[in-house]
N, C-alpha and C. Protein backbone atom coordinates (compact mmCIF):
# COMPACT_ATOMS: atom_id res chain seq x y z
N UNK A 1 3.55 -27.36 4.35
CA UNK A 1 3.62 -25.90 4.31
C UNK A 1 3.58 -25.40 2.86
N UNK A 2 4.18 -25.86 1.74
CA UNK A 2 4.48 -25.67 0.71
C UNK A 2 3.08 -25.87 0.22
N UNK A 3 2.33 -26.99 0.27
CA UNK A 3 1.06 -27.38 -0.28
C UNK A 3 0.47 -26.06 -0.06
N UNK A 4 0.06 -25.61 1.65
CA UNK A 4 -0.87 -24.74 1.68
C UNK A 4 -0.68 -23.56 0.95
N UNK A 5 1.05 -23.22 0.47
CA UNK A 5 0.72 -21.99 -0.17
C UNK A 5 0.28 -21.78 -1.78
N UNK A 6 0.51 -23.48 -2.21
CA UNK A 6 0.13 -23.26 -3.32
C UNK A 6 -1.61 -23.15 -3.25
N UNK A 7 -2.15 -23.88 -2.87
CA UNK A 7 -3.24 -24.00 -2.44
C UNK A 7 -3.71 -22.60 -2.53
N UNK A 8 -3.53 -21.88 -1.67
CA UNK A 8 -4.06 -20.37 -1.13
C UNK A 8 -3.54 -19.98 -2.34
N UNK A 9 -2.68 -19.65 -3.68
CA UNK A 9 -2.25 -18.90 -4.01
C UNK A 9 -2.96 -19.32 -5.34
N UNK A 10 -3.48 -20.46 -5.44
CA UNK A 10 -4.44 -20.98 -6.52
C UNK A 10 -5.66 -20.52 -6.10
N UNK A 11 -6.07 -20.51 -4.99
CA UNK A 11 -7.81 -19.81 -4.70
C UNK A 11 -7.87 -18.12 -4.87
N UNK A 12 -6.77 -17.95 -4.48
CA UNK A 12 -6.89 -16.07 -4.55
C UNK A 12 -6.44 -15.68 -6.06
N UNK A 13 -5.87 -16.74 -6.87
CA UNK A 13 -6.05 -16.46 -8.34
C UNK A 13 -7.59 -16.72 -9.17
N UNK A 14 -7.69 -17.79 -8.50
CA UNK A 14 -9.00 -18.25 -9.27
C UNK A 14 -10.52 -17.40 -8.67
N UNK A 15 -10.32 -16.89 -7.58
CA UNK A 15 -11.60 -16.33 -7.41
C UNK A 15 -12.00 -15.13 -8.23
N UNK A 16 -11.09 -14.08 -8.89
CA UNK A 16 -11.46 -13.50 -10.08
C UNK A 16 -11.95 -13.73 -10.42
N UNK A 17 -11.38 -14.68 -11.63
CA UNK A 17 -11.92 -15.49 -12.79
C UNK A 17 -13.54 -15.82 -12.68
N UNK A 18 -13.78 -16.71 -11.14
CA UNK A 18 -14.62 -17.47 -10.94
C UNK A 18 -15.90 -16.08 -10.95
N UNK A 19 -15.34 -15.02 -10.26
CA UNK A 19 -16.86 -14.47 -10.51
C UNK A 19 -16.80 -13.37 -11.42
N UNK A 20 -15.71 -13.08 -12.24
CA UNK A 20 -15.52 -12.30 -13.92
C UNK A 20 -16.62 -13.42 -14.45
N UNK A 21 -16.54 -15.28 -14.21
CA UNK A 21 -17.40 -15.68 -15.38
C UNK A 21 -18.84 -15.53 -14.67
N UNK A 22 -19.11 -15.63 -13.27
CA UNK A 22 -20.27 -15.41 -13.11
C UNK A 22 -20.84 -14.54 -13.62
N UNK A 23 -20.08 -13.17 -13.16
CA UNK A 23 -21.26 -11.95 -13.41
C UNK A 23 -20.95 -11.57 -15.09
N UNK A 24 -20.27 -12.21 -15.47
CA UNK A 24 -20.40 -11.86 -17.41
C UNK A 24 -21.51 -12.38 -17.98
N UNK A 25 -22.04 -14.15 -17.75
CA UNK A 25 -23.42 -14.15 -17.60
C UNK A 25 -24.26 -13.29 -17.58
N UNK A 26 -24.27 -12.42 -16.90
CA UNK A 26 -25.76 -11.21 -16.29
C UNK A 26 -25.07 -9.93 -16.87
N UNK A 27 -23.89 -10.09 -17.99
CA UNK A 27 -23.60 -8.88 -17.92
C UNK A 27 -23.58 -7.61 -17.42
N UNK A 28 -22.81 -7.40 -16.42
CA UNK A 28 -22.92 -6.85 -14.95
C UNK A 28 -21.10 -6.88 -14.77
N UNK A 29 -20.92 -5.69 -14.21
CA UNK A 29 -19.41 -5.41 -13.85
C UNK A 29 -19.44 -5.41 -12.55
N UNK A 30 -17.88 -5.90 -11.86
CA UNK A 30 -18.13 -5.64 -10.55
C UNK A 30 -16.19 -5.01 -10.55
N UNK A 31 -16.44 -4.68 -9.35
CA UNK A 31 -15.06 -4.34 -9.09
C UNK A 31 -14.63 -5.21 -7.52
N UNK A 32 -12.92 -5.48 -7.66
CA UNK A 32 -12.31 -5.31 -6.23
C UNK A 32 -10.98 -5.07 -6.32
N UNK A 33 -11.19 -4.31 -4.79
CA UNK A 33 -9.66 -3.28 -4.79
C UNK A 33 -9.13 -4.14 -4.13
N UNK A 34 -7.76 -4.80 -4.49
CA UNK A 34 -6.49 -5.01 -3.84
C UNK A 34 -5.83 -4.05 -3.05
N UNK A 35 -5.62 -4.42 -2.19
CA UNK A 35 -4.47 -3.49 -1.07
C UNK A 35 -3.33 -4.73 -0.65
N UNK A 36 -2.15 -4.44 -0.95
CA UNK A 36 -0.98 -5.20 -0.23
C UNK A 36 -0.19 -4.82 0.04
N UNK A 37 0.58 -5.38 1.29
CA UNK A 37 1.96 -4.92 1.73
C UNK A 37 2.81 -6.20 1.59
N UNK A 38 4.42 -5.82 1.37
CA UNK A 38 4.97 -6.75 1.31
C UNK A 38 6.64 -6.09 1.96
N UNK A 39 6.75 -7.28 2.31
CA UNK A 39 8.16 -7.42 3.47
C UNK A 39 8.62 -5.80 3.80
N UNK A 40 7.98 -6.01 5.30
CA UNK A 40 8.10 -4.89 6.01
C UNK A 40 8.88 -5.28 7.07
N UNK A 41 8.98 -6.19 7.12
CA UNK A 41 10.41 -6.32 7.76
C UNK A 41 10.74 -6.07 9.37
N UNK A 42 9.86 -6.30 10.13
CA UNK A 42 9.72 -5.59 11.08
C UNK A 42 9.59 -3.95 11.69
N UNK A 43 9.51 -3.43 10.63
CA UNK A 43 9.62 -2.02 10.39
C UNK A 43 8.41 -1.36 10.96
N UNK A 44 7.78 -1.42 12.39
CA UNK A 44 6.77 -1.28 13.09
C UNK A 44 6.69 -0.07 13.40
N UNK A 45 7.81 0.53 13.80
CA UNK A 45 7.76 1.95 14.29
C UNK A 45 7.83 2.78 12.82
N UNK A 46 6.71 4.29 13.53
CA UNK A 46 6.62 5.15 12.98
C UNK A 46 8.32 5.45 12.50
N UNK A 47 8.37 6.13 10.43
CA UNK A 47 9.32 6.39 10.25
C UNK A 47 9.34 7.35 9.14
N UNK A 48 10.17 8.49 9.06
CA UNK A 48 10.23 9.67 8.40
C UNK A 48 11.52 10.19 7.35
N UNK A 49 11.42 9.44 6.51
CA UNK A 49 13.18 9.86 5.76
C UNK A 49 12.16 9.90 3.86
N UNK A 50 13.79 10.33 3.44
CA UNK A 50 13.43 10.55 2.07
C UNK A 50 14.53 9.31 1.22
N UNK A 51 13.64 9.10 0.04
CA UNK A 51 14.32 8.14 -0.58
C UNK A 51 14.44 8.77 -1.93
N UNK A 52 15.01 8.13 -2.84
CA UNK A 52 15.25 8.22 -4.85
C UNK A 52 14.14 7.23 -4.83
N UNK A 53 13.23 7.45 -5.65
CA UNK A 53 12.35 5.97 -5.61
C UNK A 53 12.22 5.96 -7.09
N UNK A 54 12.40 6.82 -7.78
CA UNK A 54 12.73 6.71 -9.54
C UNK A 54 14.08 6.99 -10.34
N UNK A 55 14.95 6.89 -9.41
CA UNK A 55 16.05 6.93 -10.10
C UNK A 55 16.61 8.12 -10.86
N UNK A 56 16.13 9.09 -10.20
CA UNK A 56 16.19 10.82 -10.43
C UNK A 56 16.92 11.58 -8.92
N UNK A 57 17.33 13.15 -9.37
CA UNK A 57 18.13 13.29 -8.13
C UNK A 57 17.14 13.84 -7.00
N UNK A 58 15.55 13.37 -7.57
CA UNK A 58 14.90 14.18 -6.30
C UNK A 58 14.47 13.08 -5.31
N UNK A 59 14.42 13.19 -3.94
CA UNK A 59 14.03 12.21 -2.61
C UNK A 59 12.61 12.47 -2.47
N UNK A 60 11.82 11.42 -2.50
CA UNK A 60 10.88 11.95 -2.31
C UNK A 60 10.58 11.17 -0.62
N UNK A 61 9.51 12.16 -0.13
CA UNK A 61 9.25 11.76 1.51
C UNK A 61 9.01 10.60 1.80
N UNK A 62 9.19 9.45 2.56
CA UNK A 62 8.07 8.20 2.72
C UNK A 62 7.79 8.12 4.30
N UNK A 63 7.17 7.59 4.52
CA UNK A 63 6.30 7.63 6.05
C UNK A 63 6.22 6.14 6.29
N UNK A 64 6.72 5.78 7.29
CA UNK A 64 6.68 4.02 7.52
C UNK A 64 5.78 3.88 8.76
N UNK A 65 5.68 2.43 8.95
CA UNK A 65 5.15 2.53 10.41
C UNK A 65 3.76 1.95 10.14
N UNK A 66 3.45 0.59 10.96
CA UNK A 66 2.27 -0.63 11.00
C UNK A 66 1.40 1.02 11.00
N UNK A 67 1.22 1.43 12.19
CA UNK A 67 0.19 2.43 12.15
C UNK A 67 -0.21 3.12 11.14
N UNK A 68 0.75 3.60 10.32
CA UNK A 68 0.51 5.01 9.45
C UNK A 68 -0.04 3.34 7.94
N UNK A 69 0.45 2.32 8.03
CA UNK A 69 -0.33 1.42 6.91
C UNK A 69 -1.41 0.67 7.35
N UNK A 70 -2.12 0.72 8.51
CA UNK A 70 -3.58 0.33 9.14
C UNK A 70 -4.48 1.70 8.89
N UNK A 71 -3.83 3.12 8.43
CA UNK A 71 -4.68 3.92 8.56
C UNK A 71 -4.75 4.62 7.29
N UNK A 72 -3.78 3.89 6.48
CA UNK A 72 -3.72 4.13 5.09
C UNK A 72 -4.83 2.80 4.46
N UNK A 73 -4.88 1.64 4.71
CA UNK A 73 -6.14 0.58 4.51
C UNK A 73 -7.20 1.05 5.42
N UNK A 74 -7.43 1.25 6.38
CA UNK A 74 -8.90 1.60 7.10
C UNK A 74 -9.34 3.24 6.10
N UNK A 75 -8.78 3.92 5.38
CA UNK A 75 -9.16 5.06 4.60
C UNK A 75 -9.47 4.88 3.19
N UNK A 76 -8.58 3.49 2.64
CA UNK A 76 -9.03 3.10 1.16
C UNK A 76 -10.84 2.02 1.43
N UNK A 77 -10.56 1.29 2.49
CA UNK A 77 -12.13 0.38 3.08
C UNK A 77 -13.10 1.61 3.19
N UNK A 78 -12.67 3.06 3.40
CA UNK A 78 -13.71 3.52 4.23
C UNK A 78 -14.29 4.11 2.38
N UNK A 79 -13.67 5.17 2.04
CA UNK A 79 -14.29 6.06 0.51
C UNK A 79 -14.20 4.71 -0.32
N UNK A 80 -13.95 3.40 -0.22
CA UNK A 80 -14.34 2.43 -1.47
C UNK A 80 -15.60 2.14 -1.87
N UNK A 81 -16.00 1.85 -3.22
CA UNK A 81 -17.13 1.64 -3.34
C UNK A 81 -17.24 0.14 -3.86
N UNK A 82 -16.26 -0.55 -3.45
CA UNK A 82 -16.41 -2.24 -3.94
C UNK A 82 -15.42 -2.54 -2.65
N UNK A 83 -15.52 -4.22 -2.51
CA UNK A 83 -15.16 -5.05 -1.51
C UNK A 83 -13.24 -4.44 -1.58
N UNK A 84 -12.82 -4.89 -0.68
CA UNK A 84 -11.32 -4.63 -0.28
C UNK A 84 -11.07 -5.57 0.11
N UNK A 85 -9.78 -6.67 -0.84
CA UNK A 85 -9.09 -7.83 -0.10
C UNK A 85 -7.98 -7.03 -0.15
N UNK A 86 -7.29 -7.08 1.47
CA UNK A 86 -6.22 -6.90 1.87
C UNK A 86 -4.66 -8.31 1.83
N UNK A 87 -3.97 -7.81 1.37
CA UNK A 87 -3.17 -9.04 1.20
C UNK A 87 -1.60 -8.69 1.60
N UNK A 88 -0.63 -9.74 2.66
CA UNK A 88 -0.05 -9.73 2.71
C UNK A 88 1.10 -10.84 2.21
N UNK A 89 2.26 -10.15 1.12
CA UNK A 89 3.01 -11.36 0.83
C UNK A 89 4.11 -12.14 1.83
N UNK A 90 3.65 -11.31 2.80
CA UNK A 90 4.65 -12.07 3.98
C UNK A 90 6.25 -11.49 4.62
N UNK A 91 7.18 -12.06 5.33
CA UNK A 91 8.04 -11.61 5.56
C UNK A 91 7.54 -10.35 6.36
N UNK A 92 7.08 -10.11 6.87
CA UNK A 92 6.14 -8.78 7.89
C UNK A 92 7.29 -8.83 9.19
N UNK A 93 7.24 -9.89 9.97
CA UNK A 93 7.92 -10.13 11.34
C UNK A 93 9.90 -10.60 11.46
N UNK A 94 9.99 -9.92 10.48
CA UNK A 94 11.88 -10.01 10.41
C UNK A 94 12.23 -8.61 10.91
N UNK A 95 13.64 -8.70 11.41
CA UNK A 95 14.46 -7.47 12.03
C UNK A 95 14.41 -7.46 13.27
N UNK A 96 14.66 -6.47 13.45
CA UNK A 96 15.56 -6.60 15.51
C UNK A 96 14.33 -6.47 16.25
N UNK A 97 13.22 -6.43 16.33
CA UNK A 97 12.16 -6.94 17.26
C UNK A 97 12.02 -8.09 17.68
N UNK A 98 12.76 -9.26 16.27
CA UNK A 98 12.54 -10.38 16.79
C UNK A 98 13.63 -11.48 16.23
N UNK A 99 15.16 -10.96 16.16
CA UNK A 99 16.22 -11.23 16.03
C UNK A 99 17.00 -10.19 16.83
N UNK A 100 17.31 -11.36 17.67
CA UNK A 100 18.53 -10.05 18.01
C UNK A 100 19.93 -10.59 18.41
């Protein structure tokens, strides 16, 4: 288990690189957009509260919910004008859906 993640975590570093040196050759730019989520925790259902997210006294809104972040990535894929790797760091399926 451990192997494969180093593994995977060495290919999704190195594929940059690998085609930054290709297309520098042909001098030629390319772009790709990252999109990731990370430990959501089971946090599936739609959700509506305010948080401090800078450490100031204002809350600002946040919106949770698998749905409202499948339609926040299907809207960055759709107006992008370069490839979209989507990436998850894991921990997605924890909390009372599937502990209880």
């Amino acid at each position: 288990m451990k192997n494969n993640f180093f593994l995977t975590l060495a290919v999704l570093i190195l594929i940059p690189f690998i085609l930054t040196t290709a297309l520098a050759e042909k001098n030629e730019t390319r772009r790709l957009i990252f999109v990731g989520t990370a430990d959501l925790q089971g946090k599936l259902d739609p959700v509506e509260r305010s948080i401090n997210l800078d450490n100031t006294d204002t809350a600002t809104p946040v919106l949770g919910g698998i749905a409202r972040i499948a339609t926040a990535i299907a809207r960055v894929k759709q107006s992008a004008n370069a490839p979209v790797i989507v990436l998850s760091s894991g921990d997605d399926l924890m909390g009372r859906y599937f502990h209880f």
